[in-house]
N, C-alpha and C. Protein backbone atom coordinates (compact mmCIF):
# COMPACT_ATOMS: atom_id res chain seq x y z
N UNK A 1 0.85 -1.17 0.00
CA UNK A 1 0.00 0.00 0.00
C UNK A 1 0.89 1.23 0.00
N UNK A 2 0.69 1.77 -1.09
CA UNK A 2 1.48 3.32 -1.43
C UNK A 2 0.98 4.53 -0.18
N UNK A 3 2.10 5.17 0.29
CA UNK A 3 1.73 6.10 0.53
C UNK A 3 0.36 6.03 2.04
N UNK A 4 0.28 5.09 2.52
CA UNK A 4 -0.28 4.59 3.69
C UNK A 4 0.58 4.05 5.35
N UNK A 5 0.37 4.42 6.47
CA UNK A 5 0.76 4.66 7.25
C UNK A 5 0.77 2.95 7.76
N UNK A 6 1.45 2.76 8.26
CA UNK A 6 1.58 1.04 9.25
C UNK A 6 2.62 0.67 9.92
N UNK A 7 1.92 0.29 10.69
CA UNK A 7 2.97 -0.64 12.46
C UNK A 7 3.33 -1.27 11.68
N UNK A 8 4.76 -1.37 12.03
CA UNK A 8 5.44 -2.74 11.73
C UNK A 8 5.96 -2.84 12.87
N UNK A 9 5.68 -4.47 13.47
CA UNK A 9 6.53 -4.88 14.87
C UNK A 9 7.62 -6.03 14.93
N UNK A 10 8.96 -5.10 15.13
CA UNK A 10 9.96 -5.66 14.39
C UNK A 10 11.04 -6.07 16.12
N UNK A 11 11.97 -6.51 15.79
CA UNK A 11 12.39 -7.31 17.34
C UNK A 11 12.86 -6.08 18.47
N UNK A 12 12.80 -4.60 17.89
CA UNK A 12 13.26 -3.86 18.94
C UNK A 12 11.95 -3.11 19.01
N UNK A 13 10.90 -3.49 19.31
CA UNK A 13 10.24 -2.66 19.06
C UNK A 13 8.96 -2.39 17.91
N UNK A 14 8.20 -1.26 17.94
CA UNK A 14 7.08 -1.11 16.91
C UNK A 14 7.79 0.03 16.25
N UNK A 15 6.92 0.74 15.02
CA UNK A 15 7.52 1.76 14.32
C UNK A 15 6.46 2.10 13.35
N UNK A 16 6.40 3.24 12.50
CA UNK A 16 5.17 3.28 11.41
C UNK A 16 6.21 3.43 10.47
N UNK A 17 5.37 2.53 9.55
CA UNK A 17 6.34 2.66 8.13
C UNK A 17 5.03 3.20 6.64
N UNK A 18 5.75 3.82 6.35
CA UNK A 18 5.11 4.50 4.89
C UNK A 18 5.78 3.72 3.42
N UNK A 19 5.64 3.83 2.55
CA UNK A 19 6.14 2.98 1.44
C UNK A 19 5.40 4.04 0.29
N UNK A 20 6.56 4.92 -0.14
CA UNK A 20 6.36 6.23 -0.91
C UNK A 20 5.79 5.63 -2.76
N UNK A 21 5.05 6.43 -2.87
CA UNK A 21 4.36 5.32 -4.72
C UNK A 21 5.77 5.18 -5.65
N UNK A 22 6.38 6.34 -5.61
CA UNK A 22 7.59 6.76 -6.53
C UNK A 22 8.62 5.68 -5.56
N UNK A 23 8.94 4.95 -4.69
CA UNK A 23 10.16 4.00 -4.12
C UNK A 23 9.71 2.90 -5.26
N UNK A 24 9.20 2.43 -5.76
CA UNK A 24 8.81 1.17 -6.19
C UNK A 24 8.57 1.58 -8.38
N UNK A 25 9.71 0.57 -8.54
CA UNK A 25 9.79 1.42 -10.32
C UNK A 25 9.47 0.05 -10.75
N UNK A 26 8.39 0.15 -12.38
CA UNK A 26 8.34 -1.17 -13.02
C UNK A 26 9.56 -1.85 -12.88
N UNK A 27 10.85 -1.66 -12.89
CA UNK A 27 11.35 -2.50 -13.35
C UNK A 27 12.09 -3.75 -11.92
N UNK A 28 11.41 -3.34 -10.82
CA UNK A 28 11.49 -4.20 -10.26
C UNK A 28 10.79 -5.61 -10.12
N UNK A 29 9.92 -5.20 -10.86
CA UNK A 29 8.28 -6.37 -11.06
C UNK A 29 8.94 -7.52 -11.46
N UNK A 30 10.31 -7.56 -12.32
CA UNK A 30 10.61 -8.88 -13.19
C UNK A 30 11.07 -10.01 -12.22
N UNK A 31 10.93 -11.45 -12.83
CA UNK A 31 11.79 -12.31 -12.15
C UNK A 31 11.43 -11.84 -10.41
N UNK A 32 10.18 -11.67 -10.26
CA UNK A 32 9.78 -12.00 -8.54
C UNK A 32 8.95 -13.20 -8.45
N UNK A 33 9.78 -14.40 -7.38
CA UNK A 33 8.43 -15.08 -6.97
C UNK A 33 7.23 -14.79 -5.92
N UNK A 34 6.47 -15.68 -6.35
CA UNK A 34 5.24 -16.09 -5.12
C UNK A 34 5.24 -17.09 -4.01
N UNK A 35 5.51 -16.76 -3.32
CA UNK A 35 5.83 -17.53 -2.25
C UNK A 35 4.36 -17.36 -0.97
N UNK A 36 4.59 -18.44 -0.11
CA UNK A 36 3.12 -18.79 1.11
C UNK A 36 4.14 -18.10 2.23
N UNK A 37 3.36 -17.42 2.78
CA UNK A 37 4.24 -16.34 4.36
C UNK A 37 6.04 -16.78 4.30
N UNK A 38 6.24 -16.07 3.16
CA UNK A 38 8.02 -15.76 3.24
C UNK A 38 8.53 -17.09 3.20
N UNK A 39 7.93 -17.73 2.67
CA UNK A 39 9.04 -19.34 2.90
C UNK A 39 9.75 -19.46 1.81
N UNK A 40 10.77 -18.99 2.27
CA UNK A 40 11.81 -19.24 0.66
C UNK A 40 12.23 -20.79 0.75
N UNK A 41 12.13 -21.39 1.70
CA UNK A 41 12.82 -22.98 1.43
C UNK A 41 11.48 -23.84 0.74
N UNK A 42 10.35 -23.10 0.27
CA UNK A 42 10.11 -23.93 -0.16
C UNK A 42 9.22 -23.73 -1.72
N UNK A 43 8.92 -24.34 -2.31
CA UNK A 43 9.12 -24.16 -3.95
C UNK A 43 8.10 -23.02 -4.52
N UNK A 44 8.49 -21.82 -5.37
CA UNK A 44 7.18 -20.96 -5.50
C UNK A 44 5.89 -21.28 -6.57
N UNK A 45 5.17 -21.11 -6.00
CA UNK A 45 3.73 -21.03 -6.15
C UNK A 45 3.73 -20.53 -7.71
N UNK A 46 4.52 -19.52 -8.42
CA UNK A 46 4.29 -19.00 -9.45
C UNK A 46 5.57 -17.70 -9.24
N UNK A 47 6.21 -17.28 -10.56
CA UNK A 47 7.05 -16.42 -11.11
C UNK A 47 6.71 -15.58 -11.97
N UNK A 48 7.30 -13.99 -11.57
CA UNK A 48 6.85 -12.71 -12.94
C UNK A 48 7.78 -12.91 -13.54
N UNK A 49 7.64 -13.19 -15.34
CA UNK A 49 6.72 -12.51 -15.43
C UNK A 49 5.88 -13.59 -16.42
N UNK A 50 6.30 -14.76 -15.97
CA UNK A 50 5.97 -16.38 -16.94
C UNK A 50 4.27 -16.85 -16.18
N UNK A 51 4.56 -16.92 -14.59
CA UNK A 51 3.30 -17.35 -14.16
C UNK A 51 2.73 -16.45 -13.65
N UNK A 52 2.40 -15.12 -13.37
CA UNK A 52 2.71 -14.37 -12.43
C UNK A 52 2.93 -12.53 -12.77
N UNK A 53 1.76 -11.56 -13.16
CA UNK A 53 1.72 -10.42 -13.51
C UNK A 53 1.67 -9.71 -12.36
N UNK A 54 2.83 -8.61 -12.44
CA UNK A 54 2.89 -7.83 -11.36
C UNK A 54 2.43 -6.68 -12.15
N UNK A 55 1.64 -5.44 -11.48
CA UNK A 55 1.42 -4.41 -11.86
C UNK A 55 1.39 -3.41 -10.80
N UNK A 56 2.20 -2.36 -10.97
CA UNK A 56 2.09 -1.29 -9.89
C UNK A 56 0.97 -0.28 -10.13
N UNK A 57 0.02 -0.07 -9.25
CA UNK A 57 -1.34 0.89 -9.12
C UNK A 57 -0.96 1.88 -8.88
N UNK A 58 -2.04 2.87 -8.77
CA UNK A 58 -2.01 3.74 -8.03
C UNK A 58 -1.94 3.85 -6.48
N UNK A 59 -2.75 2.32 -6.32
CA UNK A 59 -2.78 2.29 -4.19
C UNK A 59 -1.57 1.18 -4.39
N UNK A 60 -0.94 0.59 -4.92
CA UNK A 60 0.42 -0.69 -4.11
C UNK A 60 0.47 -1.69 -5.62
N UNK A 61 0.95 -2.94 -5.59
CA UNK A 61 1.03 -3.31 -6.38
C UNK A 61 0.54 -4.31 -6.44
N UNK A 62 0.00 -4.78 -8.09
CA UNK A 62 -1.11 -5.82 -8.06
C UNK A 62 -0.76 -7.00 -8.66
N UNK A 63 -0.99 -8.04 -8.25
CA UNK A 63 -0.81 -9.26 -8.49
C UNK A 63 -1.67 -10.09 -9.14
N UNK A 64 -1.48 -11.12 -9.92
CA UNK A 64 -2.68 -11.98 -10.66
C UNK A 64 -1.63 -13.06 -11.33
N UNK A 65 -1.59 -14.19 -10.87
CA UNK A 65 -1.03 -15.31 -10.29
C UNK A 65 -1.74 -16.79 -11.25
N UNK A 66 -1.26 -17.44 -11.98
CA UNK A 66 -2.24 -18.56 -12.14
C UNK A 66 -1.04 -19.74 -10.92
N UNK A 67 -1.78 -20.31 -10.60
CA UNK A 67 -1.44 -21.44 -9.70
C UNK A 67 -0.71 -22.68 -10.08
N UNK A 68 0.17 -23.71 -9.75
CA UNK A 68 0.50 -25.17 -10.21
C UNK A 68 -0.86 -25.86 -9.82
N UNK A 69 -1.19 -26.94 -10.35
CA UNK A 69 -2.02 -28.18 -9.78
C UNK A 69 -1.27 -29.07 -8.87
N UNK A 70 -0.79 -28.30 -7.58
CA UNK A 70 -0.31 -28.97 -6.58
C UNK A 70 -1.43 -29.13 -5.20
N UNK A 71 -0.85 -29.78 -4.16
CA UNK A 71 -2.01 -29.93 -3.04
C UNK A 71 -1.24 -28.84 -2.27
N UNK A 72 -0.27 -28.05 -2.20
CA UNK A 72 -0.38 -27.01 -1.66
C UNK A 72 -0.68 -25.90 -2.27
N UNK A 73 -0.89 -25.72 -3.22
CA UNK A 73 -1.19 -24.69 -4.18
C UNK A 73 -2.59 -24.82 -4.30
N UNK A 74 -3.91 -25.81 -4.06
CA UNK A 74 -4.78 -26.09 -3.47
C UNK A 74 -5.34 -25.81 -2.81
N UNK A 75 -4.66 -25.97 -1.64
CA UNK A 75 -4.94 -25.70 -0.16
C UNK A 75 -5.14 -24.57 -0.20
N UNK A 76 -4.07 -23.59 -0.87
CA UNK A 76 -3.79 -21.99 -0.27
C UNK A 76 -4.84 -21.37 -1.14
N UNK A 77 -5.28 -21.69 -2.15
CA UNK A 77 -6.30 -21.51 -2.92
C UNK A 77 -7.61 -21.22 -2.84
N UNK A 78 -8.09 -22.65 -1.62
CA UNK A 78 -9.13 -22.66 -0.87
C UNK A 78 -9.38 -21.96 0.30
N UNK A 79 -8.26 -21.65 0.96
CA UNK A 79 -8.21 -20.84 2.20
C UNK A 79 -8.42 -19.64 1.84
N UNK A 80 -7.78 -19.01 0.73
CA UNK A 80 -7.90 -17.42 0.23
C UNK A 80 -9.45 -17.35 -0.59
N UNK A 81 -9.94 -18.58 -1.16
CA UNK A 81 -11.65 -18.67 -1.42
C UNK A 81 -12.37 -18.73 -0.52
N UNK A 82 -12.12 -19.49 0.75
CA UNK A 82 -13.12 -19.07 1.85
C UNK A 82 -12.70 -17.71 2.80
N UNK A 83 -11.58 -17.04 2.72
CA UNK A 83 -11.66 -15.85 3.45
C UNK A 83 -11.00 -16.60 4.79
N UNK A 84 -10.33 -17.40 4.44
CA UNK A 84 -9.60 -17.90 5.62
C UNK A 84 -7.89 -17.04 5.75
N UNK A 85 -7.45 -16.78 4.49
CA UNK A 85 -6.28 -16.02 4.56
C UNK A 85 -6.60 -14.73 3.45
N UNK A 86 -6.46 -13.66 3.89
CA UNK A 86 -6.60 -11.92 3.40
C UNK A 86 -5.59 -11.28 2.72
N UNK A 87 -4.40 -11.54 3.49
CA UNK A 87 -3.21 -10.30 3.13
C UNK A 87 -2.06 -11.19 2.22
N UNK A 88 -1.68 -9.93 1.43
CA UNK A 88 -0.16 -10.46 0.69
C UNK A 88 0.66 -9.23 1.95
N UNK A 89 2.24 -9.72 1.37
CA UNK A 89 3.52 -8.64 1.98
C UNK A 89 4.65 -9.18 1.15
N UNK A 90 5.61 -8.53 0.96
CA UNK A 90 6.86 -8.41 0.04
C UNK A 90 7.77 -8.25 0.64
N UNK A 91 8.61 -9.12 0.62
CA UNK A 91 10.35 -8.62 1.49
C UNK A 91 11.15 -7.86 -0.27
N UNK A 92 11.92 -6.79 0.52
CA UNK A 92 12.66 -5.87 -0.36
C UNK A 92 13.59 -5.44 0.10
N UNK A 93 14.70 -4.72 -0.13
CA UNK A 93 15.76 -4.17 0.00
C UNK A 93 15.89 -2.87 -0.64
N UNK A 94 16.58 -1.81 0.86
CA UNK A 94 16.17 -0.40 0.32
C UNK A 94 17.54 -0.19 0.33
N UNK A 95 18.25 0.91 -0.54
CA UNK A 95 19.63 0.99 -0.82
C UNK A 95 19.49 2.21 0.29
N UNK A 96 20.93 2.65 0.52
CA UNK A 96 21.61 3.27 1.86
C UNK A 96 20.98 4.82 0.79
N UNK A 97 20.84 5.33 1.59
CA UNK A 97 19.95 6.68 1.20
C UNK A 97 18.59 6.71 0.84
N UNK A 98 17.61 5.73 0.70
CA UNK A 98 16.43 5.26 -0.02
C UNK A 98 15.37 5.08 1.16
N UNK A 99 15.79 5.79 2.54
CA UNK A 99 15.06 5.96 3.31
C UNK A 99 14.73 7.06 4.32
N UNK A 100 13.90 7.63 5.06
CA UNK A 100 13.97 8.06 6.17
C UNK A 100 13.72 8.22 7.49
N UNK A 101 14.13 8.59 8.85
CA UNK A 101 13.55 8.44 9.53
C UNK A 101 13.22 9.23 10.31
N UNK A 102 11.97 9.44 10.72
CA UNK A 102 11.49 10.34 11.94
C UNK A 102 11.33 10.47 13.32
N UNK A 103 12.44 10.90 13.91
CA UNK A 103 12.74 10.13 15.54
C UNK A 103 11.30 10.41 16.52
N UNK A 104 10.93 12.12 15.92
CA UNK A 104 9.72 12.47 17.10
C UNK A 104 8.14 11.48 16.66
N UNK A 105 8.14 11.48 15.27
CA UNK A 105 6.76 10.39 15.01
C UNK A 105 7.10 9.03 15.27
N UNK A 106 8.69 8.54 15.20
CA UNK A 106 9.06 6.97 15.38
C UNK A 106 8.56 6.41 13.84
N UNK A 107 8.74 7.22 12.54
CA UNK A 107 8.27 6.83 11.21
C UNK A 107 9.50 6.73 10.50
N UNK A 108 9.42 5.57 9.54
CA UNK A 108 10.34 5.33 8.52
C UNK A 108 9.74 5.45 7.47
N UNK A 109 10.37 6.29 6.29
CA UNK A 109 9.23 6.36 4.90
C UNK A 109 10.05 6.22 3.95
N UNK A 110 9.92 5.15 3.14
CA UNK A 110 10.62 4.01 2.52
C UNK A 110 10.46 5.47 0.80
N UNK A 111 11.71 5.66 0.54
CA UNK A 111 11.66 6.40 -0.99
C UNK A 111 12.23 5.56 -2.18
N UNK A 112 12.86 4.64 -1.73
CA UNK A 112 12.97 3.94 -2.78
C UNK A 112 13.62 2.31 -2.69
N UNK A 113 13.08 1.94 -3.33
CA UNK A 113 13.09 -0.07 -3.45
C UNK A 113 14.02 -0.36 -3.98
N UNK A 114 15.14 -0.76 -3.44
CA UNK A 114 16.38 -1.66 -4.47
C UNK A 114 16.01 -2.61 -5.61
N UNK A 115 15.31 -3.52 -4.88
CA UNK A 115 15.10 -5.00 -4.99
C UNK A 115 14.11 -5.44 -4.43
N UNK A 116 13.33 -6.04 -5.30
CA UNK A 116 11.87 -6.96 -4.65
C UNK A 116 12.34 -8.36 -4.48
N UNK A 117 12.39 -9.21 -3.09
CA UNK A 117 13.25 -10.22 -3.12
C UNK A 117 11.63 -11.45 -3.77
N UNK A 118 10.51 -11.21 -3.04
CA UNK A 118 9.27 -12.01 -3.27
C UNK A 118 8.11 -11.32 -3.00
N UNK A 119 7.52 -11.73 -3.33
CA UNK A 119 5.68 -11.07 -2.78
C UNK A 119 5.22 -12.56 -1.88
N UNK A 120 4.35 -12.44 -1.50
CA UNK A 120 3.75 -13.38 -0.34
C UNK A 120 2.54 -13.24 -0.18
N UNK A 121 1.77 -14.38 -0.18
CA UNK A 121 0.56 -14.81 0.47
C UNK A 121 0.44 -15.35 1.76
N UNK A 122 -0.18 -14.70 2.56
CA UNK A 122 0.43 -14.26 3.84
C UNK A 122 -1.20 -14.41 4.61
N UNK A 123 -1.13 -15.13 5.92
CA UNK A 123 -2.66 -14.67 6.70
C UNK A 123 -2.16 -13.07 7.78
N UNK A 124 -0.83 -12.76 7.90
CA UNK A 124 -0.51 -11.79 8.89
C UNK A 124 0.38 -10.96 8.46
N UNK A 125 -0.61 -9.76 7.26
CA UNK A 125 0.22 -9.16 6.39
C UNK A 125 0.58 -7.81 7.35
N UNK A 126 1.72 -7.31 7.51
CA UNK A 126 2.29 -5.77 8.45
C UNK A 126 1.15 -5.22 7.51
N UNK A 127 0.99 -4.85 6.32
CA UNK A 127 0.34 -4.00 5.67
C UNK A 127 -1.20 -4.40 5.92
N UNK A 128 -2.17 -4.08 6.86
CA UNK A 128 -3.56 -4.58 7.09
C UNK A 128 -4.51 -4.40 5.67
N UNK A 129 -4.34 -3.24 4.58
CA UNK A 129 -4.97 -2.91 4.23
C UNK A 129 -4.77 -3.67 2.71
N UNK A 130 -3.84 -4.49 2.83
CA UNK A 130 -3.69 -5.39 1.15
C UNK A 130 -4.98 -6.88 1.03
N UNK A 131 -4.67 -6.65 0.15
CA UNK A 131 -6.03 -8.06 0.13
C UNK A 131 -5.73 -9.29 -1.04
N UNK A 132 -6.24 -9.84 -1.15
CA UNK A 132 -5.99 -11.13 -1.99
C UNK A 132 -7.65 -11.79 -2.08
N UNK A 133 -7.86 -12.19 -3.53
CA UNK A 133 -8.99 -12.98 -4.06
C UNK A 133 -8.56 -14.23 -4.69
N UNK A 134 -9.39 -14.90 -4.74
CA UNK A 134 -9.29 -16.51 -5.43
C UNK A 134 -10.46 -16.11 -6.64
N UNK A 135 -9.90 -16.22 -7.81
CA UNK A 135 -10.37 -15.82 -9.03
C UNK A 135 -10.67 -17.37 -9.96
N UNK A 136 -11.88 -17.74 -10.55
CA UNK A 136 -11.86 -19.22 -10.60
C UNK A 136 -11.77 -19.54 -12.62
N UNK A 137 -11.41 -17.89 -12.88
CA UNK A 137 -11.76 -18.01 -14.48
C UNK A 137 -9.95 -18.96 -14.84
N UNK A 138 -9.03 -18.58 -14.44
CA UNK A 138 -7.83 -19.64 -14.71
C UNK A 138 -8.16 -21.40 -14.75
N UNK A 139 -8.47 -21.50 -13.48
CA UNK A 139 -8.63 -22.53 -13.12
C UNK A 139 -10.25 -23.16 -14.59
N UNK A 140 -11.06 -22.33 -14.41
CA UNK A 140 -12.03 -23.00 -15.84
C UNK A 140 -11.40 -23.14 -16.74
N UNK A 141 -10.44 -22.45 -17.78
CA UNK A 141 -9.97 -22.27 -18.77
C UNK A 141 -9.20 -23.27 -19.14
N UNK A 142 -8.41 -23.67 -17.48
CA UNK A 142 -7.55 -24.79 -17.59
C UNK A 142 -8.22 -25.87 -17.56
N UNK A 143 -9.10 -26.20 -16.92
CA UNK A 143 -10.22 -27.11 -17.03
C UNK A 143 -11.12 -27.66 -18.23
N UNK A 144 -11.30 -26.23 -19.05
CA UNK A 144 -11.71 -26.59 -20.64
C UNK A 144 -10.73 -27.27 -21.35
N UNK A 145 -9.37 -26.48 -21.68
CA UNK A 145 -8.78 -26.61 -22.36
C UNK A 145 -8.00 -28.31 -22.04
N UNK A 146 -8.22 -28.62 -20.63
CA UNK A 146 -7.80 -30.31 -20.41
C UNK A 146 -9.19 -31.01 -21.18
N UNK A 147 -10.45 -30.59 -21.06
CA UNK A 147 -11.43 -31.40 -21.24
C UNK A 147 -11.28 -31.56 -22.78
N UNK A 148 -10.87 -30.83 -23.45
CA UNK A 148 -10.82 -30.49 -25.13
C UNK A 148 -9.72 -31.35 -25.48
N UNK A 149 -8.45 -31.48 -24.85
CA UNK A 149 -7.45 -31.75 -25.45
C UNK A 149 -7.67 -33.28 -25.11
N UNK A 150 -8.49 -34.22 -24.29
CA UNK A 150 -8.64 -35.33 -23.70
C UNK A 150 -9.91 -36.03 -25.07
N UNK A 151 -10.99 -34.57 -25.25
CA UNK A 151 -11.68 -35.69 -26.10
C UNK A 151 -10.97 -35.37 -27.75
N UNK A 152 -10.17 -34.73 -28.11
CA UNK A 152 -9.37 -34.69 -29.36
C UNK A 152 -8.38 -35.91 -29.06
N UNK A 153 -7.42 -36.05 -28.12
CA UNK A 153 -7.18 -37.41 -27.71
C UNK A 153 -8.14 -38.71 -27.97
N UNK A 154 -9.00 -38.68 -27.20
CA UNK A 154 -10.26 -39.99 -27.53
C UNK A 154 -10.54 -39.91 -28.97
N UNK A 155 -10.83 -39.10 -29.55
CA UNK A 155 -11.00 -39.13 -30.77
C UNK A 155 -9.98 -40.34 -31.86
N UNK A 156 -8.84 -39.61 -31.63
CA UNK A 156 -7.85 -39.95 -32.34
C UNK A 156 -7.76 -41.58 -31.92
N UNK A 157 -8.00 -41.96 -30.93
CA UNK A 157 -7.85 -43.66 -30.05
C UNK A 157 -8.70 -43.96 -31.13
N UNK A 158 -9.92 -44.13 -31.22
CA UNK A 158 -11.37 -44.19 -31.34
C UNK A 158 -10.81 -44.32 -33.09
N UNK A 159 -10.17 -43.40 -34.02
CA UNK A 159 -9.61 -43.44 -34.83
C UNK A 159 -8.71 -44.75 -35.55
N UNK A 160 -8.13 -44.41 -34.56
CA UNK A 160 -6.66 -45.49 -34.21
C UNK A 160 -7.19 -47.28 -34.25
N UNK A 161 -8.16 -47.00 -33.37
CA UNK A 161 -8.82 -48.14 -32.94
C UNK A 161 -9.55 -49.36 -33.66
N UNK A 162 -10.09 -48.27 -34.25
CA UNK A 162 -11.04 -48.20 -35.26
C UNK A 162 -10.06 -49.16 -36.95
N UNK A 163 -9.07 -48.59 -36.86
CA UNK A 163 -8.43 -48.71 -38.46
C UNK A 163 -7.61 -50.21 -38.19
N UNK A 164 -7.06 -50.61 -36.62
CA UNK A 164 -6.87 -51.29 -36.25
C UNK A 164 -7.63 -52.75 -36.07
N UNK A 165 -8.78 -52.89 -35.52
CA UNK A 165 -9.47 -53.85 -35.90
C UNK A 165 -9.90 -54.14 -37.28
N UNK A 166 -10.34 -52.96 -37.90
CA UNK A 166 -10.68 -53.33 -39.38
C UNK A 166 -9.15 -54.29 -40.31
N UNK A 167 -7.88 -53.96 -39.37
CA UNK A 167 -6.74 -54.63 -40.36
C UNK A 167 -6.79 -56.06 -39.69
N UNK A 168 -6.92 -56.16 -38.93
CA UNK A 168 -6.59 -57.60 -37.61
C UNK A 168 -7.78 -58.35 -38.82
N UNK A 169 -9.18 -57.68 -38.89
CA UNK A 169 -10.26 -58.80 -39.57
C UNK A 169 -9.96 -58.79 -41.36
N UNK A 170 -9.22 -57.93 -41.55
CA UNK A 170 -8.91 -58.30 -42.95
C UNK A 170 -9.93 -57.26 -43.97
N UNK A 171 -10.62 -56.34 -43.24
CA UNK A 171 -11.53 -55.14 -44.03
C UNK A 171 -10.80 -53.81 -43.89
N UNK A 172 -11.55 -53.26 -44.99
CA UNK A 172 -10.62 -51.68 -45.61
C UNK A 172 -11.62 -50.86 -44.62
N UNK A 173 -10.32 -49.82 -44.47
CA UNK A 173 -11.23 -48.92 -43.54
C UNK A 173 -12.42 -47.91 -43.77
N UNK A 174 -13.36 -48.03 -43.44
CA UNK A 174 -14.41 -47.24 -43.84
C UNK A 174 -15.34 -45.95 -42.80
């Protein structure tokens, strides 16, 4: 969330952090994964800019993700369809001058983004005000396009099959 005020509670302590619209440039969007609450040890969910469209808004930056057909990619799927998990968050790296801080408010206001290391699907995002939907038009499309390519498959058996018995009995194919 651009330009929006938030606690972050970090090991010394709380703090408000801002995240300025201008810190964050397209060209960090490339080559970021998707990862489940920061787990880099374990395999991502989807990559920008192959599985995985990043777009920076006007309020933060937007995501739209198609999924693997895994059972954790599933799971997290269903949890973010029933409203069981809400928030994304992004670990990044701000270069030495690319920040500031305000000792009397206790505010840090982030001006500019090195590096986007991942984005995250997250149930306990610092940023309260990000959100995440389970969108089901991927998942149909992929679903057609298996159902299509399975009966063009059958077809071709059915084909196959077909030209096959007619040689075994000794008749031309008709």
């Amino acid at each position: 969330m651009f330009d929006k005020p938030t606690t972050i509670n970090g090991r010394y302590g709380s703090y408000t952090e801002i995240v300025k619209r201008d810190a964050v440039s397209e060209n960090l969007l490339k080559d970021v994964p998707l990862l489940y609450n920061h787990d880099v040890n374990s395999i991502p969910l989807a990559r920008s800019p192959e599985t995985m469209e990043l777009r920076k808004s006007g309020v933060g930056i937007e995501m739209r993700a198609t999924l693997p057909d895994t059972p954790k990619a599933k799971e997290i799927y269903s949890s973010v369809s029933r409203g069981d998990i809400k928030g994304m968050s992004f670990a990044f790296k701000v270069p030495k001058g690319g920040d500031e801080y305000d000792s009397k408010t206790n505010t840090r206001t982030i001006n500019k983004i090195e590096r986007l290391y991942e984005v995250s699907i997250t149930p306990f995002p610092a940023y309260q005000e990000t959100s995440i939907e389970a969108r089901m038009e991927d998942i149909f499309k992929r679903n057609t396009l298996v159902q299509e390519a399975r009966a063009k498959v059958n077809d071709i058996l059915k084909i196959q099959l077909k030209s096959k018995v007619n040689q075994i009995l000794g008749e031309d194919d008709k």
